[in-house]
Protein backbone atom coordinates (compact mmCIF):
# COMPACT_ATOMS: atom_id res chain seq x y z
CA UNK A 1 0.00 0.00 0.00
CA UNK A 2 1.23 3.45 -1.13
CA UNK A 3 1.40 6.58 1.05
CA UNK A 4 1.27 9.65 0.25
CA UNK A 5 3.93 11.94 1.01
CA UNK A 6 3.81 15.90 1.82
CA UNK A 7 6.07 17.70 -0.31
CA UNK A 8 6.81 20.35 2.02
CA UNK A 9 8.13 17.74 4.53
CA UNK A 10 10.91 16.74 2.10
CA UNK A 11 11.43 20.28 1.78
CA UNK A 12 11.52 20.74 5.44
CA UNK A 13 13.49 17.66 6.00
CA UNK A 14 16.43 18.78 2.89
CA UNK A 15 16.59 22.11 4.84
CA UNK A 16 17.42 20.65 8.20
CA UNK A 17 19.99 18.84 6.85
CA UNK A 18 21.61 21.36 4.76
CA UNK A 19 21.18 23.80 7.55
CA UNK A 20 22.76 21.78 10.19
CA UNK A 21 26.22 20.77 7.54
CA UNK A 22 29.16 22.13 8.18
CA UNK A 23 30.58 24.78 5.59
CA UNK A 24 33.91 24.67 3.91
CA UNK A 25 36.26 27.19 5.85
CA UNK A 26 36.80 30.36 3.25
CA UNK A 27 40.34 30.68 1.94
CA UNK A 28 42.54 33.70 2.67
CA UNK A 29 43.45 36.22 -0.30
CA UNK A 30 46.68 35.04 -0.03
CA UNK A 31 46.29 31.21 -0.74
CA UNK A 32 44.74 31.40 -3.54
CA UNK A 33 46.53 32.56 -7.47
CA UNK A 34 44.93 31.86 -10.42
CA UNK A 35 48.54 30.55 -12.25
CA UNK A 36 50.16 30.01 -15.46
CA UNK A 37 48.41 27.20 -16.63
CA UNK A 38 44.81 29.44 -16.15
CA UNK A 39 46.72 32.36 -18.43
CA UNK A 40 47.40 30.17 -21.10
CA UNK A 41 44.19 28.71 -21.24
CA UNK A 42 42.63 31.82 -21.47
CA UNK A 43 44.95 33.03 -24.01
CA UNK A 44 44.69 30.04 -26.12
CA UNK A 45 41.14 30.48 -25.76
CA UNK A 46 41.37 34.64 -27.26
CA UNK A 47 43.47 32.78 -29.55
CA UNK A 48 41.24 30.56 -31.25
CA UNK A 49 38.45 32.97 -31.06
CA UNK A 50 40.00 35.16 -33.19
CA UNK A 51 40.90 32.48 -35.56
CA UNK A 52 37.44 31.56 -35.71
CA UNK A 53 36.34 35.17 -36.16
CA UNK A 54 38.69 35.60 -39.26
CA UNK A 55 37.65 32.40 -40.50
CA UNK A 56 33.97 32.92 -40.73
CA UNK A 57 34.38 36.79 -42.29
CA UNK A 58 36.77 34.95 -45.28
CA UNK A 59 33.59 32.61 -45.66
CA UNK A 60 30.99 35.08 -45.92
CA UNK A 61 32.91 37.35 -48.60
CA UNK A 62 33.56 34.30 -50.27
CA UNK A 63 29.74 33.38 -49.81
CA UNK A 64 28.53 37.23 -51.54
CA UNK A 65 31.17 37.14 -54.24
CA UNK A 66 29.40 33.64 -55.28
CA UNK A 67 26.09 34.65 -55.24
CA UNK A 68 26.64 38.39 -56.16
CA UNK A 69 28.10 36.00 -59.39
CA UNK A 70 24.71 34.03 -59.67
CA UNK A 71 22.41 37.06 -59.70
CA UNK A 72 24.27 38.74 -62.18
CA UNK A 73 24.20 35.47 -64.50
CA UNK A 74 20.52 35.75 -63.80
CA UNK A 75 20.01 39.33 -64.76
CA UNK A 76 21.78 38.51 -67.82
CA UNK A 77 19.50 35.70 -68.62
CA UNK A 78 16.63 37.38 -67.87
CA UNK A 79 17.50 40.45 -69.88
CA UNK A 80 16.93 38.57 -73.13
CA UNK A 81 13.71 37.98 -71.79
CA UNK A 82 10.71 39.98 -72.63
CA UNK A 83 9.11 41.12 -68.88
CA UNK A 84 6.32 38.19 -69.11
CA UNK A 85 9.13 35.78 -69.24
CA UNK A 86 8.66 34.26 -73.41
């Protein structure tokens, strides 16, 4: 047989206990440094970012030149055309 249980007790119950744990003693200024290895990964990241930047700008020109290429083969096709398209 199945009982029902009261949301608000689990709630109740899950802040007792989280009230009641002990916290992690805060570190001093002084013991903690971010490092080299956390500069280079941060500069490897700015690094590839801007690869990626130059990467997709070099796409889209080359993505208008082609199709600034098909709509002027198009005009040109449809210049010989009367304007009802015969």
């Amino acid at each position: 047989m199945l009982h029902a249980v009261d949301p608000f007790a689990v709630l109740d119950l899950l802040g007792s206990v989280l009230a009641t744990a002990p916290l992690d003693e805060v570190p001093e200024d002084d013991e903690v440094k971010a490092g080299w290895t956390a500069l280079l990964i941060w500069l490897g990241m700015a690094l590839v970012t801007a690869f990626l930047s130059f990467s997709l700008v070099k796409r889209l020109r080359n993505t208008r030149a082609h199709f600034d290429g098909v709509d002027a083969a198009e005009a040109e096709r449809d210049a010989g055309q009367d304007p009802e398209g015969r």
